[in-house]
Every structure is written in C-alpha cells, then in structure tokens.
C-alpha atoms as a PDB file:
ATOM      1  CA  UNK A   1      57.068 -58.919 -76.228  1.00  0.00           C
ATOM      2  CA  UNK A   2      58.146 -58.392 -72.619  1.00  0.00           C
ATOM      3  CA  UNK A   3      56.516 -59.660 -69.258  1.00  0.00           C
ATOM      4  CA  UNK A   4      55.032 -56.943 -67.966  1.00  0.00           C
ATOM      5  CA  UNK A   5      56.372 -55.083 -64.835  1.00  0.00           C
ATOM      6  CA  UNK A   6      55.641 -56.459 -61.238  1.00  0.00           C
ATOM      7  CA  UNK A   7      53.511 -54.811 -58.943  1.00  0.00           C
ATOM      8  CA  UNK A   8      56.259 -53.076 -57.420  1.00  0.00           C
ATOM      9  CA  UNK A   9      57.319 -51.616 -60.779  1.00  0.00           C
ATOM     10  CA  UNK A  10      54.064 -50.674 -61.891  1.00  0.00           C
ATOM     11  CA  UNK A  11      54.090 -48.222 -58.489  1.00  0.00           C
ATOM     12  CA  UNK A  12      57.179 -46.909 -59.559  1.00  0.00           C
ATOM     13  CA  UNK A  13      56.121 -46.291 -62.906  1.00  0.00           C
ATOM     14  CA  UNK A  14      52.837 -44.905 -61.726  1.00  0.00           C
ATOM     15  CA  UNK A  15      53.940 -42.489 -59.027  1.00  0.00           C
ATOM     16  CA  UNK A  16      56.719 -40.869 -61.963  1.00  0.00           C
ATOM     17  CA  UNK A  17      53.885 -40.692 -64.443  1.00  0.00           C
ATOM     18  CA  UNK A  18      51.791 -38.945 -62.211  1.00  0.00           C
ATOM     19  CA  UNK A  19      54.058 -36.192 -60.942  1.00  0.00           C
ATOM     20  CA  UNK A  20      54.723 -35.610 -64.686  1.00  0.00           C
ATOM     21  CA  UNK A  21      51.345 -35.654 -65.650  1.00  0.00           C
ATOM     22  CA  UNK A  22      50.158 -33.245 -63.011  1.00  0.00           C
ATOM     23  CA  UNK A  23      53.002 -31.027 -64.352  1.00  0.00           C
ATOM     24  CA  UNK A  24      52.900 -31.051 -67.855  1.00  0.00           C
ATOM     25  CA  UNK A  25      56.381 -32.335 -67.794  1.00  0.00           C
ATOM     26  CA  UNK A  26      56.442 -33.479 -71.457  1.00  0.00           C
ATOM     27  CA  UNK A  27      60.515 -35.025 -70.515  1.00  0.00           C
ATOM     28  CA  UNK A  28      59.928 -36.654 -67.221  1.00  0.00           C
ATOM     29  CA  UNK A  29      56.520 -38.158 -69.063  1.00  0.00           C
ATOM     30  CA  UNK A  30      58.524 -39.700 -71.575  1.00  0.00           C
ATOM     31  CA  UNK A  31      61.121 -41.270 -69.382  1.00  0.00           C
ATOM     32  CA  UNK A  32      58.385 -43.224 -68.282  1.00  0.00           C
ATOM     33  CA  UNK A  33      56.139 -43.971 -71.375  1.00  0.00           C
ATOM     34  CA  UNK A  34      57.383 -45.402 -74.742  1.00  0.00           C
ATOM     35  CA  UNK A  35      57.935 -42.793 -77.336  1.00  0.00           C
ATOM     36  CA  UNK A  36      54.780 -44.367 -79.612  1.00  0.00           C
ATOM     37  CA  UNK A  37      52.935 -44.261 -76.351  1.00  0.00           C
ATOM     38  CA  UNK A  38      48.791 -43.379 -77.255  1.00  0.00           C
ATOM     39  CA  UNK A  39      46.881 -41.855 -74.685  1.00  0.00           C
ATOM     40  CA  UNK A  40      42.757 -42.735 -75.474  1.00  0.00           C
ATOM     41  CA  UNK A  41      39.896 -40.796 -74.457  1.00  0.00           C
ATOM     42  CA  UNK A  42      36.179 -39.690 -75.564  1.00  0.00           C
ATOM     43  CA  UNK A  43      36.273 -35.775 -75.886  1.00  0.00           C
ATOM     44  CA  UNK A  44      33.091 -34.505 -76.515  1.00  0.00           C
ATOM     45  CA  UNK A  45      31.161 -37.611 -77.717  1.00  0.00           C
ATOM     46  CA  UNK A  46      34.083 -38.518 -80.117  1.00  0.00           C
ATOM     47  CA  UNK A  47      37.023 -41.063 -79.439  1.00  0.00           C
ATOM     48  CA  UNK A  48      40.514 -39.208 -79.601  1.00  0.00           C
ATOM     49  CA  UNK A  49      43.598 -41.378 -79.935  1.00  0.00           C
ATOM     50  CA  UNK A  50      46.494 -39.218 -78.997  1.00  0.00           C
ATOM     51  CA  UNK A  51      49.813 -40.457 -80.032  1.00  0.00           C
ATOM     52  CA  UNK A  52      53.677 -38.547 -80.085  1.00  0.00           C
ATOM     53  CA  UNK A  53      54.866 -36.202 -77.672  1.00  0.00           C
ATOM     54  CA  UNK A  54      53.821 -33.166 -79.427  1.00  0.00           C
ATOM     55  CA  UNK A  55      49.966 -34.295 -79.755  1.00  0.00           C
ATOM     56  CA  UNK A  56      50.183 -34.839 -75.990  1.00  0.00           C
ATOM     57  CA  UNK A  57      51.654 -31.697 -74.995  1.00  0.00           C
ATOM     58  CA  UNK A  58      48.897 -29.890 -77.386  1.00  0.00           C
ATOM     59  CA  UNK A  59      46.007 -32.133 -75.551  1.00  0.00           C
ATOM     60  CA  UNK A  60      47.205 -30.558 -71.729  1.00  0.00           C
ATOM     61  CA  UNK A  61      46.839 -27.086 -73.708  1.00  0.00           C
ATOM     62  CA  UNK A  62      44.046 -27.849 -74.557  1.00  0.00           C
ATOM     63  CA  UNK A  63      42.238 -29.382 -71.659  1.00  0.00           C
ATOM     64  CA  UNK A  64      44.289 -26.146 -69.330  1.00  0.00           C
ATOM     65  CA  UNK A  65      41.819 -24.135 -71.434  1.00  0.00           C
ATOM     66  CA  UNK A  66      38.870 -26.015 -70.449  1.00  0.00           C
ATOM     67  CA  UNK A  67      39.397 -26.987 -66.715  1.00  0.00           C
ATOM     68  CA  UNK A  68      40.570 -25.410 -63.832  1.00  0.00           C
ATOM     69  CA  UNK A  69      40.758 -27.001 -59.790  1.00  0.00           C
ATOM     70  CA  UNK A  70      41.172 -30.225 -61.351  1.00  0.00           C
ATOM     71  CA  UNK A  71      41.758 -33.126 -58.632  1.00  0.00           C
ATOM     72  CA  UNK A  72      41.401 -36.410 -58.366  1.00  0.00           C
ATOM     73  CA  UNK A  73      39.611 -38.665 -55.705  1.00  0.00           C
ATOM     74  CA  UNK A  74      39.725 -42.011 -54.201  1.00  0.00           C
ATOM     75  CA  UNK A  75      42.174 -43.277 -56.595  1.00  0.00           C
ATOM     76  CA  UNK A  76      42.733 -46.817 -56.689  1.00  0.00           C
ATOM     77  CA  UNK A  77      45.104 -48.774 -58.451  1.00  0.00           C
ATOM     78  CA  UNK A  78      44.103 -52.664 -59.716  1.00  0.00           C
ATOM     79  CA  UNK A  79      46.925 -54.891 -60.955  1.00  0.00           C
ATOM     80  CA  UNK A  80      45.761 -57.599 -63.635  1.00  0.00           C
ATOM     81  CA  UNK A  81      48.464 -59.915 -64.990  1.00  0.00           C
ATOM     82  CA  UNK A  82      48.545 -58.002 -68.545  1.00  0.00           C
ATOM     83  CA  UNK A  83      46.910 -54.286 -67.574  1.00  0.00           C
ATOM     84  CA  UNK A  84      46.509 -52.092 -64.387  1.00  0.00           C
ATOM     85  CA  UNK A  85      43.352 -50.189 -63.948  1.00  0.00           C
ATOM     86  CA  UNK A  86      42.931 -46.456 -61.812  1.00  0.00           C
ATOM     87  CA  UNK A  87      39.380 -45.810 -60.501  1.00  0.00           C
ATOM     88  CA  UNK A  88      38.769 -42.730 -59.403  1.00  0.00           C
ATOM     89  CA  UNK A  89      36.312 -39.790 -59.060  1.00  0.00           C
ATOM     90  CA  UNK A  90      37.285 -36.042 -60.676  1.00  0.00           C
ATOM     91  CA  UNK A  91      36.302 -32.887 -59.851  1.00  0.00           C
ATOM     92  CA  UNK A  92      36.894 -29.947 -62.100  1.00  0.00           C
ATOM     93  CA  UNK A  93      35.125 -26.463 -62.972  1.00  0.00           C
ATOM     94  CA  UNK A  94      34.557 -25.621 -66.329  1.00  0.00           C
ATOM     95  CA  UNK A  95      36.183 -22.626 -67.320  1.00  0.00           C
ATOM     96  CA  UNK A  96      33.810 -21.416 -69.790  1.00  0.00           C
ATOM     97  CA  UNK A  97      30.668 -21.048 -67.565  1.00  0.00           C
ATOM     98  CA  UNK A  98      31.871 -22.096 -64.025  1.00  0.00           C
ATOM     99  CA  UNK A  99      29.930 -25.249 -63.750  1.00  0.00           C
ATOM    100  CA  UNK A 100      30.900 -27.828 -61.320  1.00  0.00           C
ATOM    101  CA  UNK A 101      32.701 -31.292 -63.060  1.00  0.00           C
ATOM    102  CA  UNK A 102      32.094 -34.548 -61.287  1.00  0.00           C
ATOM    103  CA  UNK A 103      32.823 -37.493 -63.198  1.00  0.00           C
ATOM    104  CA  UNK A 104      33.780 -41.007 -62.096  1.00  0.00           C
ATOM    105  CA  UNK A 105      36.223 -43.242 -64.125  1.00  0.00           C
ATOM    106  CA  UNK A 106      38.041 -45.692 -64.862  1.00  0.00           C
ATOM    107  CA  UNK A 107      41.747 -46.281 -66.956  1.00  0.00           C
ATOM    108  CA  UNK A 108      43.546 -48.942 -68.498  1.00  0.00           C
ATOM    109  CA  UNK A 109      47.081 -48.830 -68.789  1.00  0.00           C
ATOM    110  CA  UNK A 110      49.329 -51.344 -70.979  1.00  0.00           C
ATOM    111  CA  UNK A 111      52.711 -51.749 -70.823  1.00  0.00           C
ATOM    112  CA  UNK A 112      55.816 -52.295 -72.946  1.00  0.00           C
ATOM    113  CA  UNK A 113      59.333 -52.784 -72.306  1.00  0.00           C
ATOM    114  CA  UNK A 114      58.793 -51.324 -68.792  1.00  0.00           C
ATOM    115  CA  UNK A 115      56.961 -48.292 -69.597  1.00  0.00           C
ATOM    116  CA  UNK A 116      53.355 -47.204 -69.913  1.00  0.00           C
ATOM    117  CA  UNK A 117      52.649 -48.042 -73.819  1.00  0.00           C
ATOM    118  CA  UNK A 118      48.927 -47.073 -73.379  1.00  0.00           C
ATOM    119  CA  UNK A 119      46.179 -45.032 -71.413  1.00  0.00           C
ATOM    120  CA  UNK A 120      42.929 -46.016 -72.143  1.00  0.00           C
ATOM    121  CA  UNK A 121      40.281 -43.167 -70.582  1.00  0.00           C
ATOM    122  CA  UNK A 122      36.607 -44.104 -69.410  1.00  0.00           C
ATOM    123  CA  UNK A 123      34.721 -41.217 -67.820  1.00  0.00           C
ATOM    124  CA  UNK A 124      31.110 -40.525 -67.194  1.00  0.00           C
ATOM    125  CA  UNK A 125      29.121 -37.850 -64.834  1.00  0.00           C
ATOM    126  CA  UNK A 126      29.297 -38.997 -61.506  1.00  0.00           C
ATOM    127  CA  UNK A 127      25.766 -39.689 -59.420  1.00  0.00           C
END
C-alpha cells in the first residue's frame, strides 16, 4: 500500500475532484479517483455503496432528478495522517414539491496510489 498524499496533494486532488464533480465530468473524475473507486452514502434510510464509473454517472442522474440549486457551504477540509474529512452545510430544493434542503455533513475520503479510492457520505437535516 502507498503513503498517502501530502497535504499539498490532497488540495490538488481535491480542487480536480470537485470541478469534476460539480460537472458531471465522468473523465476528468476518473483521472483523479481509482477506477474501483466506491462512493458511500445513505439514500433514503438505506446505505448505497456505489462502485464503477457507470453506477456513478447513473447516481448524478439520479440525484439531477431530485435536486436543483444545489450548493455547498462553509466547506472545510481536515487532513488526518490516513483520511481527509469535508464539513460542510448543503442547501438544495427538492424538485418534487419545492421544499427547502438544509443538511449539514461530513465526508471521509481514502486514498490509494494518489487518488481518491473512497467517499464516505454522512448527512443529516441541519438545525
């Protein structure tokens, strides 16, 4: 197993995920993610394990359908030896009946060979 990247990697690694993230870029996500790379997250009460480039493409369908306005606040990166963490608070509105979303959260990320290898996603309604 590798070390994992410095603190000055991690940034890097970050700010290219994100910009691919935010657009759907399946490619530019998986220059920076390892191709087994599993992206975790409760959906609806159940745990969802997303793995392979075509299960994550069909998951930003899927959550385009639900969400609209979706941004992200206060975002704060922590750096542990082993894992980096985002906090943050996001703010949505549900597409289906125009409710307001405001959830707080937290993610783990694990890395491998220099990329992302996992995104582990708390969440919970904020207040």
């Amino acid at each position: 197993m590798s070390a994992a990247p410095s603190v000055a990697e991690r940034e890097a690694i970050f700010k290219a995920f994100g910009r691919a993230f935010f657009k759907e870029d399946l490619d530019a996500l998986y220059q920076v993610v390892t191709e087994d790379f599993v992206w975790s997250a409760v959906v609806d009460g159940k745990a969802r394990h997303i793995r392979g480039r075509q299960a994550v493409g069909a998951y930003f369908a899927e959550r385009r359908g639900l969400y609209e306005n979706v941004r992200f606040h206060d975002v704060i990166y922590h750096h542990a030896p082993e894992a980096s963490f985002m906090t943050f608070r996001l703010t949505a509105t549900n597409k289906a009946t125009g409710a307001p979303v405001d959830e707080i959260g937290v993610e783990r990320y694990t890395f491998r060979d220099g990329k992302l290898a996992v995104k582990d996603v708390y969440l919970k309604p904020a207040g």
